[in-house]
N, C-alpha and C. Protein backbone atom coordinates (compact mmCIF):
# COMPACT_ATOMS: atom_id res chain seq x y z
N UNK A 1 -81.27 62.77 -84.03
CA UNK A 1 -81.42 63.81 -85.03
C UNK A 1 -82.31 64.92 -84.49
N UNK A 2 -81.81 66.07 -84.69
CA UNK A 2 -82.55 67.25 -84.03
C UNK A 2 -83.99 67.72 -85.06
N UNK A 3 -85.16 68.04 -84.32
CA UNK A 3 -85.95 68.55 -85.14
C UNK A 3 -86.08 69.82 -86.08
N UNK A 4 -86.25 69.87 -87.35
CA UNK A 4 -86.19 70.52 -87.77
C UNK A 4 -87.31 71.92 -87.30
N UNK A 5 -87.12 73.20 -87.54
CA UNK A 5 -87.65 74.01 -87.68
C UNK A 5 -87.58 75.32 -88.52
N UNK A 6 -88.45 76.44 -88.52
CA UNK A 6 -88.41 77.34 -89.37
C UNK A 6 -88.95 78.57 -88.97
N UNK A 7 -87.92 79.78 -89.19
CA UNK A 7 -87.92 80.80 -88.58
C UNK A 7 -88.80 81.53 -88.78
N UNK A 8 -90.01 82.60 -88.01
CA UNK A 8 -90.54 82.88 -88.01
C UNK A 8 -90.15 84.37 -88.77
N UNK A 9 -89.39 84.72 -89.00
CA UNK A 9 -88.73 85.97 -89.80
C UNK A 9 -88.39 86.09 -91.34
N UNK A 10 -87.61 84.73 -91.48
CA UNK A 10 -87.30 84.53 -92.57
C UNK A 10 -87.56 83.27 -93.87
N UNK A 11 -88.12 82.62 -92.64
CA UNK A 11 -88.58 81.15 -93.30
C UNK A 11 -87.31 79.82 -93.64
N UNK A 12 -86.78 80.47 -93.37
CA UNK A 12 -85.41 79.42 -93.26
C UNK A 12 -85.49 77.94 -92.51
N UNK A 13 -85.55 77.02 -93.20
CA UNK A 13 -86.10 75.76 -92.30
C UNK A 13 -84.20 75.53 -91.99
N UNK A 14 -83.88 74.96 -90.79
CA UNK A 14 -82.73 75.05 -90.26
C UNK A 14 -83.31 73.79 -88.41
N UNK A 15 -81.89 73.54 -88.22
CA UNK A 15 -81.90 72.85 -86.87
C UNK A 15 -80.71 73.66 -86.35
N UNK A 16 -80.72 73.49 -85.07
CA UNK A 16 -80.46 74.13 -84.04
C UNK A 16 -80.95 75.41 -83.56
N UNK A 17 -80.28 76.25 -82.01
CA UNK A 17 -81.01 77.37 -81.67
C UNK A 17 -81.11 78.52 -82.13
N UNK A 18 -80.60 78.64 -83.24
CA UNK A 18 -81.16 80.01 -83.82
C UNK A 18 -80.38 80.23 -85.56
N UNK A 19 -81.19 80.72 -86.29
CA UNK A 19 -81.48 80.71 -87.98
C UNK A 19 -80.20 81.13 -87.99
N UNK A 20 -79.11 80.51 -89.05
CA UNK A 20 -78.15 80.57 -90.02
C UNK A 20 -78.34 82.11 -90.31
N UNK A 21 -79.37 82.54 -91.05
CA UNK A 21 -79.76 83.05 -91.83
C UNK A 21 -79.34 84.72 -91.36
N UNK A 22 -80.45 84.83 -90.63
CA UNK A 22 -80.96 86.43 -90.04
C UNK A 22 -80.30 86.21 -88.24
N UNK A 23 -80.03 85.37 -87.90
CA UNK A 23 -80.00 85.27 -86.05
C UNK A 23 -81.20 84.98 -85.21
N UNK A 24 -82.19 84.93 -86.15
CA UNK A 24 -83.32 85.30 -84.74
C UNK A 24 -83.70 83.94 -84.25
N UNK A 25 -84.23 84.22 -83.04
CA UNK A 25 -84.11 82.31 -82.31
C UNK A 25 -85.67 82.72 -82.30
N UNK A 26 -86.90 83.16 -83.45
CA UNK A 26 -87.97 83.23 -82.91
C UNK A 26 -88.23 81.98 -84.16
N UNK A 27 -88.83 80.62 -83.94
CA UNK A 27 -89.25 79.58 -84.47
C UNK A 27 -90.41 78.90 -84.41
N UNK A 28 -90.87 78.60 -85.57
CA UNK A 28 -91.87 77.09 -85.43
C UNK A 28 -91.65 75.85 -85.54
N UNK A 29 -91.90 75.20 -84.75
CA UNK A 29 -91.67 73.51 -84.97
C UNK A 29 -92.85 72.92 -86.11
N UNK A 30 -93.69 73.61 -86.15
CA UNK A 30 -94.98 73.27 -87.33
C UNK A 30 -94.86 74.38 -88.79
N UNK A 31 -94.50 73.54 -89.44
CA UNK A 31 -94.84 74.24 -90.79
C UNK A 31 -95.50 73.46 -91.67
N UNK A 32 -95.72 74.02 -92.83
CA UNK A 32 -96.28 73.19 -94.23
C UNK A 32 -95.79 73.81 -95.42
N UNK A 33 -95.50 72.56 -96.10
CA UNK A 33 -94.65 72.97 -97.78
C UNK A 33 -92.93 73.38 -97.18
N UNK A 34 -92.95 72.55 -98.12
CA UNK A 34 -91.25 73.46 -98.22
C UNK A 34 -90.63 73.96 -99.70
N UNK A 35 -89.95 74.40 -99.93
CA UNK A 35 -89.23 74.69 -101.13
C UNK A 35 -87.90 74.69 -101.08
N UNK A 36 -87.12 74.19 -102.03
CA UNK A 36 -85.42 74.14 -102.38
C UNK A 36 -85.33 75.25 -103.13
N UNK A 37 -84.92 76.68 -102.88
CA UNK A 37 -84.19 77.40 -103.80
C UNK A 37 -82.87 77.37 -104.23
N UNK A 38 -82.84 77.13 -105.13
CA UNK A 38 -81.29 76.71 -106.08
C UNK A 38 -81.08 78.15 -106.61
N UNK A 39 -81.93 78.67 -107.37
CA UNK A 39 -81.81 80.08 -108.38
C UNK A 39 -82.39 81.36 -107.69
N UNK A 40 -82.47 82.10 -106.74
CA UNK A 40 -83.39 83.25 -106.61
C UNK A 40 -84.04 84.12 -107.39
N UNK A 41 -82.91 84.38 -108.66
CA UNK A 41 -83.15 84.97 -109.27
C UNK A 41 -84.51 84.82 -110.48
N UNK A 42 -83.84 83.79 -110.73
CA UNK A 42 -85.18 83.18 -111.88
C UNK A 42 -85.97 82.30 -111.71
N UNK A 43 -86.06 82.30 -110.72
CA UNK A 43 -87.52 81.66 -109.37
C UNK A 43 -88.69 82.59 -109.54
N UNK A 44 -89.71 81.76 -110.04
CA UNK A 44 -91.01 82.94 -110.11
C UNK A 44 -91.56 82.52 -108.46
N UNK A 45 -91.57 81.66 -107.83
CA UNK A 45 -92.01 81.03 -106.52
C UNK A 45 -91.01 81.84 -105.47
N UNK A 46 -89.89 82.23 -105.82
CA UNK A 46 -89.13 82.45 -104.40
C UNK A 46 -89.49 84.55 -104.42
N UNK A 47 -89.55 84.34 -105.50
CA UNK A 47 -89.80 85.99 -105.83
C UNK A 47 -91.16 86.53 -105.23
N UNK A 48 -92.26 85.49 -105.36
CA UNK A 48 -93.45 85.91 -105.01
C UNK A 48 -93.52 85.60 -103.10
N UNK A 49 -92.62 85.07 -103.02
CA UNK A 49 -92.43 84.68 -101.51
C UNK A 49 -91.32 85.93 -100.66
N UNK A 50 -90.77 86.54 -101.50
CA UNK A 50 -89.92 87.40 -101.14
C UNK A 50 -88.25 86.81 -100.63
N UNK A 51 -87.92 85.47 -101.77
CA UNK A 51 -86.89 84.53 -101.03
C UNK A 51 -85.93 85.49 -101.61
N UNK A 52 -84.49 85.59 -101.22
CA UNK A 52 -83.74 86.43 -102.45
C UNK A 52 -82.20 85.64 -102.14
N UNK A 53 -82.24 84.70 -101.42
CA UNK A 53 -80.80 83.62 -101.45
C UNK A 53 -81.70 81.89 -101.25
N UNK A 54 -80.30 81.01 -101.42
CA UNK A 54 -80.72 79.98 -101.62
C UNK A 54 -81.28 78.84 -100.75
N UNK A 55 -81.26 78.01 -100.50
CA UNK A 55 -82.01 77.40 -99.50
C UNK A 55 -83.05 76.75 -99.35
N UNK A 56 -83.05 75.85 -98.10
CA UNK A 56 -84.78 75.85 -97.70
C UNK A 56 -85.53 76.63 -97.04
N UNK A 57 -86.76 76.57 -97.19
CA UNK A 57 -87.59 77.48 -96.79
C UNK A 57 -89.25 76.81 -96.63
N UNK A 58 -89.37 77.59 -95.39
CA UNK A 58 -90.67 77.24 -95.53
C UNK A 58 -92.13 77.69 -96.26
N UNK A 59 -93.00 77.28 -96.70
CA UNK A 59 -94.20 77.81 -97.61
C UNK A 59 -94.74 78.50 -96.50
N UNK A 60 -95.40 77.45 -95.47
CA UNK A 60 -96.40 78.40 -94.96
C UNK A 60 -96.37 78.01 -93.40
N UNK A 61 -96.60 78.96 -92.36
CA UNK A 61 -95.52 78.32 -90.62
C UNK A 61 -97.04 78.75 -89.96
């Protein structure tokens, strides 16, 4: 199983070489907290984080 990590751009926790998300292959192997966004919209947590699609993500890298 590949280690997880999380992009230094977007916070996208993801495996393999480079984020789903945005493209960028710039990563941390160390983070802390994670969050499941299901709703963006009516997320008071993903809003104050600047999340605006669904996913995991990291709190803090």
């Amino acid at each position: 199983m590949a280690k997880e990590k999380a992009c230094k751009i977007c916070r996208r926790i993801y495996e393999g070489d480079k984020c789903p998300n945005c493209g960028s292959k710039e990563a941390s192997d160390s983070f802390k907290g994670r969050i499941v966004v299901t709703n963006p919209e009516k997320s008071e947590v993903a809003q104050k984080l600047g999340i605006k699609e669904k996913g995991n993500f990291a709190i803090k890298l």
